[in-house]
Protein backbone atom coordinates (compact mmCIF):
# COMPACT_ATOMS: atom_id res chain seq x y z
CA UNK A 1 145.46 146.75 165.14
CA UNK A 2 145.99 143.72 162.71
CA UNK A 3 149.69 143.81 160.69
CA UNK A 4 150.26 146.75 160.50
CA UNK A 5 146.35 148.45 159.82
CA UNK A 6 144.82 149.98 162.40
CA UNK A 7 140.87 149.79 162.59
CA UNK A 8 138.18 151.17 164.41
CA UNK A 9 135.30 149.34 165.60
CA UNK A 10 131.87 150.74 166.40
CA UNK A 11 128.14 149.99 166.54
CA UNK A 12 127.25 147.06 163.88
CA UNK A 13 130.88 146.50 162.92
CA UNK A 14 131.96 143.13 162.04
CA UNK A 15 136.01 142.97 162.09
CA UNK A 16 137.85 139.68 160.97
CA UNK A 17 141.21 139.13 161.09
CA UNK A 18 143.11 135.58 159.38
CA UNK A 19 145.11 133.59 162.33
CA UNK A 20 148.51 134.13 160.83
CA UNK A 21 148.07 138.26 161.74
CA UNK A 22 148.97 139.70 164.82
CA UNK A 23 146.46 141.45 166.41
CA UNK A 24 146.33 143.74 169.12
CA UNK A 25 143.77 145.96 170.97
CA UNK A 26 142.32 148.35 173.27
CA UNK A 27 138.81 150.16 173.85
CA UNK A 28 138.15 153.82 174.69
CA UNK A 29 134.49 152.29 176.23
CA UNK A 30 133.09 149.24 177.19
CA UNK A 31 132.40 147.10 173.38
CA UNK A 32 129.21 145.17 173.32
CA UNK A 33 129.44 142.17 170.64
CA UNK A 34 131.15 139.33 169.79
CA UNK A 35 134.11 138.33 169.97
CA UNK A 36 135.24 134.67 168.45
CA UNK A 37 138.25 132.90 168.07
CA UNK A 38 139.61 129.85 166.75
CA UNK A 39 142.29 127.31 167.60
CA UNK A 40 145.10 126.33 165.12
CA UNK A 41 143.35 122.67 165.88
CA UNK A 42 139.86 123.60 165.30
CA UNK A 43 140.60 125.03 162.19
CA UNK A 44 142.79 122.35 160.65
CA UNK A 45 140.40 119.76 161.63
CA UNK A 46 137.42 121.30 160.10
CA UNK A 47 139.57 123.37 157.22
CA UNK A 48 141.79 120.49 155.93
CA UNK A 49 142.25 122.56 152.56
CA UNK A 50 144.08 125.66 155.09
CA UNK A 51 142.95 128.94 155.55
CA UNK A 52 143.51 130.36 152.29
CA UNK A 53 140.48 127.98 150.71
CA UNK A 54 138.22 130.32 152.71
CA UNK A 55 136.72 132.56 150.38
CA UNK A 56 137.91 135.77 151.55
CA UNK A 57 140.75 137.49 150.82
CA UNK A 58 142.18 141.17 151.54
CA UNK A 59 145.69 142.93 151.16
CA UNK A 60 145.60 143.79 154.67
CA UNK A 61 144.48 140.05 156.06
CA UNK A 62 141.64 141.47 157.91
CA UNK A 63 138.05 143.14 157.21
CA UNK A 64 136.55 146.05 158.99
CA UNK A 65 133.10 146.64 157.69
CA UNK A 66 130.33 149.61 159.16
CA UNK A 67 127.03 147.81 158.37
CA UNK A 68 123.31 149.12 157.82
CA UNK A 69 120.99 147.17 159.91
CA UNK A 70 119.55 145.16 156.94
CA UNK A 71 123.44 143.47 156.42
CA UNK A 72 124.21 143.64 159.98
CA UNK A 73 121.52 141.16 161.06
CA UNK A 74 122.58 138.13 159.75
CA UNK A 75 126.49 138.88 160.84
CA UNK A 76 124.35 138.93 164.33
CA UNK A 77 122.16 136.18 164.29
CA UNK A 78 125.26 133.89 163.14
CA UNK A 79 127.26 135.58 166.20
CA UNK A 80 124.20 134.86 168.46
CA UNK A 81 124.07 131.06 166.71
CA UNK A 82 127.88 130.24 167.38
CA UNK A 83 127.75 131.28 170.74
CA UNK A 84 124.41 129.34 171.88
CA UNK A 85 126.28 126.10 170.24
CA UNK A 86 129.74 127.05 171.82
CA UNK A 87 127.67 126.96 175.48
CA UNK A 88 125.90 123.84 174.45
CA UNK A 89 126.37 120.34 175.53
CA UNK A 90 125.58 118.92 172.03
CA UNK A 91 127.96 116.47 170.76
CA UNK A 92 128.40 117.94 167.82
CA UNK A 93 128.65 121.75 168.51
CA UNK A 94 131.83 122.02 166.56
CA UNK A 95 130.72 120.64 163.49
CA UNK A 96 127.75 123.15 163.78
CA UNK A 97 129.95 125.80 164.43
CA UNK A 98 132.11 125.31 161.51
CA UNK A 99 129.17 125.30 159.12
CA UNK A 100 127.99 128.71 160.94
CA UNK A 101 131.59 130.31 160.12
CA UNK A 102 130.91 129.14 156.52
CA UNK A 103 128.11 130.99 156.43
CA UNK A 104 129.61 133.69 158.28
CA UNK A 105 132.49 134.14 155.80
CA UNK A 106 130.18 133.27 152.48
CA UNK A 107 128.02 136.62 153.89
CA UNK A 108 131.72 138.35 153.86
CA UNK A 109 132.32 137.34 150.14
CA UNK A 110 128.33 138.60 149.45
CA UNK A 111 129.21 141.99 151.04
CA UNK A 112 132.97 142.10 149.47
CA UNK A 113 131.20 141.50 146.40
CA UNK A 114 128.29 144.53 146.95
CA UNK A 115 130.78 147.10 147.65
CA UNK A 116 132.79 145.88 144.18
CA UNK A 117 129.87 146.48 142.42
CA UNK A 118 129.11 149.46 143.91
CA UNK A 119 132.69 151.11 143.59
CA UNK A 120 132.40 150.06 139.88
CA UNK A 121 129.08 151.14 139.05
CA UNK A 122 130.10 154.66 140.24
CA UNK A 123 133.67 154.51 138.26
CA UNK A 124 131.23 153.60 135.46
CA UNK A 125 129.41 156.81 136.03
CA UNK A 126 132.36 159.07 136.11
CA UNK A 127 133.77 157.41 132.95
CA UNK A 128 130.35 157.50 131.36
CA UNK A 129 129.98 161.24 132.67
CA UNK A 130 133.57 162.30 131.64
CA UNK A 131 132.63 160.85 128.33
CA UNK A 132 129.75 163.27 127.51
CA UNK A 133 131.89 165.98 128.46
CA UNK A 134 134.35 165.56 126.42
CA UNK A 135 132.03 164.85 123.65
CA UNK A 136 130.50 168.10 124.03
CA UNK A 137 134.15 169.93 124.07
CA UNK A 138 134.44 167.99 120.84
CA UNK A 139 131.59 169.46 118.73
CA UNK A 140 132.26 172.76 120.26
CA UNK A 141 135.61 173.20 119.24
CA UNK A 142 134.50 171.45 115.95
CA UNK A 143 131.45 174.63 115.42
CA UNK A 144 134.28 176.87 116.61
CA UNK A 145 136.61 175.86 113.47
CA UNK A 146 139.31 174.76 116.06
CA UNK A 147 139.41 171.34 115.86
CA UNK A 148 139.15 169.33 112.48
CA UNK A 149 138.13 165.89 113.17
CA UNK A 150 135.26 164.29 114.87
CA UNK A 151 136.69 162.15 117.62
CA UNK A 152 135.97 158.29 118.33
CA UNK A 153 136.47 155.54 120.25
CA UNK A 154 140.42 155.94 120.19
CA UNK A 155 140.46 159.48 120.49
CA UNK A 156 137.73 159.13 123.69
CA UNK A 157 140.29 156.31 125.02
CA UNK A 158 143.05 158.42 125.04
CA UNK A 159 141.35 161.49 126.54
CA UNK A 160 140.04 159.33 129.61
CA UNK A 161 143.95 157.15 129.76
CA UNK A 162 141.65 153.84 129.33
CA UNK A 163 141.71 150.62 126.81
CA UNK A 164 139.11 151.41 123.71
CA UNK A 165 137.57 148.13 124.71
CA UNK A 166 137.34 148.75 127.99
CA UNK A 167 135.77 152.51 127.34
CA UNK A 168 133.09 150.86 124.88
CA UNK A 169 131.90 148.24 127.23
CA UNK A 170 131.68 150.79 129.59
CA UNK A 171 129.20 152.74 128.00
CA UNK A 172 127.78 150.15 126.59
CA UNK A 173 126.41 148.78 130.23
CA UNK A 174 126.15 152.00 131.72
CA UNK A 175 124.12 153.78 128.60
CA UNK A 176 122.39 150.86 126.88
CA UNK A 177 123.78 152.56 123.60
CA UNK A 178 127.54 152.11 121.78
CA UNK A 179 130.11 155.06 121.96
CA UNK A 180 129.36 155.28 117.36
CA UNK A 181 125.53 155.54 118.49
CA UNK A 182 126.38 158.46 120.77
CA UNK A 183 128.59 160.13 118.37
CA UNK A 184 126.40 159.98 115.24
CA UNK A 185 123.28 161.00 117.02
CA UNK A 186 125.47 164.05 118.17
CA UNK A 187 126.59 164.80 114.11
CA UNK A 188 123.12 164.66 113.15
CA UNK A 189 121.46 166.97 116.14
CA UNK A 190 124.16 169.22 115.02
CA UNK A 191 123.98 169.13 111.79
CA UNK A 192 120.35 169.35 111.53
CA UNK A 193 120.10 172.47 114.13
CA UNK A 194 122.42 174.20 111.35
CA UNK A 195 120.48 172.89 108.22
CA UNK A 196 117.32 174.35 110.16
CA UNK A 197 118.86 177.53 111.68
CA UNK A 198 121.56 178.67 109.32
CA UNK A 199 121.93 180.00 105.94
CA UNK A 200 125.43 177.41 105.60
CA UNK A 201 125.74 175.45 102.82
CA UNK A 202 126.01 171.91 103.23
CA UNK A 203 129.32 171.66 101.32
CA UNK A 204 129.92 174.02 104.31
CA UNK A 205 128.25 171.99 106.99
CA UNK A 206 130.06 168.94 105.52
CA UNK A 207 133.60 170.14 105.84
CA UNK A 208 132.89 171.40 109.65
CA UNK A 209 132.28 168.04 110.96
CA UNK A 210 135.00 166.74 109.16
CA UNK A 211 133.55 165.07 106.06
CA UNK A 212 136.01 165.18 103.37
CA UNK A 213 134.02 163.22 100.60
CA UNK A 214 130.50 165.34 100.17
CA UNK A 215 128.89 161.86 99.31
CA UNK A 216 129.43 160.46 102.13
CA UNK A 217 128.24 163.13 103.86
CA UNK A 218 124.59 162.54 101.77
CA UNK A 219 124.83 158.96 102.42
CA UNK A 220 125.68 159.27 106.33
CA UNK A 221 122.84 161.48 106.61
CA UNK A 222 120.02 159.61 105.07
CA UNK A 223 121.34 156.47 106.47
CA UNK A 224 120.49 157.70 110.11
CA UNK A 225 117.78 160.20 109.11
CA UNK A 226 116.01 158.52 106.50
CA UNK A 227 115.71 162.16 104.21
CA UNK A 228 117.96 164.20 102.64
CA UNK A 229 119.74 167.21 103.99
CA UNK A 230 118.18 169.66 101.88
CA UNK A 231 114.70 168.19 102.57
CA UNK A 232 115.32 168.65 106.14
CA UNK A 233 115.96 172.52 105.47
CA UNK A 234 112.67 173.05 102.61
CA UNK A 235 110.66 170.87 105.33
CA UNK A 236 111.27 172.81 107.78
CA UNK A 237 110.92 176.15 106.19
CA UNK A 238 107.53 175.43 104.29
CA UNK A 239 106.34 173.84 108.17
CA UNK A 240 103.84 176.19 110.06
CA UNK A 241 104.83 174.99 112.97
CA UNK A 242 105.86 176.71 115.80
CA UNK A 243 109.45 176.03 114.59
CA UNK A 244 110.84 174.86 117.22
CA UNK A 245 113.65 171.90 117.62
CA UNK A 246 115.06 169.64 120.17
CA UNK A 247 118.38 170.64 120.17
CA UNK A 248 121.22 169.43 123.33
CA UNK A 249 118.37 167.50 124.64
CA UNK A 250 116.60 170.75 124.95
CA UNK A 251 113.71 172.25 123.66
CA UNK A 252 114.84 175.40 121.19
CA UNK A 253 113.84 178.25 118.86
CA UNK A 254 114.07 178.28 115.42
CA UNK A 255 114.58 181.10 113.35
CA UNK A 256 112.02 183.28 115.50
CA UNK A 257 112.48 186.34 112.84
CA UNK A 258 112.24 184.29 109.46
């Protein structure tokens, strides 16, 4: 137990604990490791700066971390290092040891680091994940007539209780494409799987994704399509093609009775 926190130790643990916590133990079987300590004089000869200019840092003054045997070996060979010099008769043991626990607490910070980026990468997922759901509950209640606008960054924001700018560099890193690039390759898979499997007008089509000025509609469409809407519809309908279409990321039939 450090403070308050109790931790267990186990096979290629490494547990550090800052001088100024209490610690106390007790084993349930014989521990085979390391364990190092330092005096108050050691440490304010070879720290000047204090304790708190050592790069690690935790709520709970003390680190309990499982390893795999890839980042347990160099927590080892350190160990393994500081004891060989502690034993020695060199006349400088100390200062070697003191560079050893700067290496020892700089692989800390490098694994501190790795689980950060770890823990965020999968928040990013989630967020990134949560995202494309609610997009899809978006154009569904859009095709279902009960909802009447197409929603955006804000309206993503608020459904996942995060900052806008925040959300968009989010999936920005995780996707490799903006939230608008999401969006308006959803409006035109949508609208194009209509224009190609519906008798709807576009006026129509228009006015169910929430495009109140019709020209807008035209130029939004040709913009990221390069064609018109109507030439996507007498294109498709004059094709002999199998008439199929990618549609949800999936491979679909068109019109198999036309």
């Amino acid at each position: 137990m450090a403070g308050d926190h109790v931790f267990e130790l186990g096979a290629q643990h490494v547990f550090m604990k800052y001088p100024d916590s209490y610690l106390s133990s007790g084993w349930t079987e014989s521990p085979v490791g390391y364990n190092i300590s330092f005096t108050e004089n050691f440490l304010i000869k070879y720290f000047p700066d204090g304790i708190d200019e050592i790069p690690v840092k935790d709520i709970t003054n003390a680190f309990n971390y499982g390893l795999s045997d890839d980042d347990y070996k160099p927590f080892d060979v350190i160990c393994a290092e500081m004891y060989n010099e502690a034993i020695s008769s060199s006349s400088n043991k100390y200062e070697m040891i003191a560079n050893l626990l700067i290496h020892f607490l700089l692989l800390i910070q490098q694994h501190q680091n790795k689980i950060k980026l770890e823990t965020q990468n999968e928040k990013n997922a989630l967020i990134l994940a949560s995202f494309f759901k609610n997009v899809d509950q978006n154009f569904n209640m859009l095709l279902l007539g009960k909802s009447s606008a197409v929603f955006r960054t804000k309206e993503h924001a608020q459904l996942l209780h995060v900052n806008e700018t925040y959300l968009s560099k989010v999936i920005s890193k995780t996707s490799g494409r903006t939230i608008n690039q999401w969006i308006n390759d959803r409006l035109i898979d949508e609208i194009s799987y209509l224009l190609k499997n519906t008798h709807t007008p576009i006026p129509e089509i228009a006015q169910m994704f929430a495009f109140t000025d019709l020209g807008y509609f035209y130029t939004f469409f040709k913009r990221n399509t390069k064609t018109t809407p109507s030439s996507v519809t007498n294109d498709f309908n004059a094709s002999d093609s199998d008439r199929t279409h990618v549609y949800r990321g999936e491979v679909v039939k068109i019109r198999t009775n036309w």
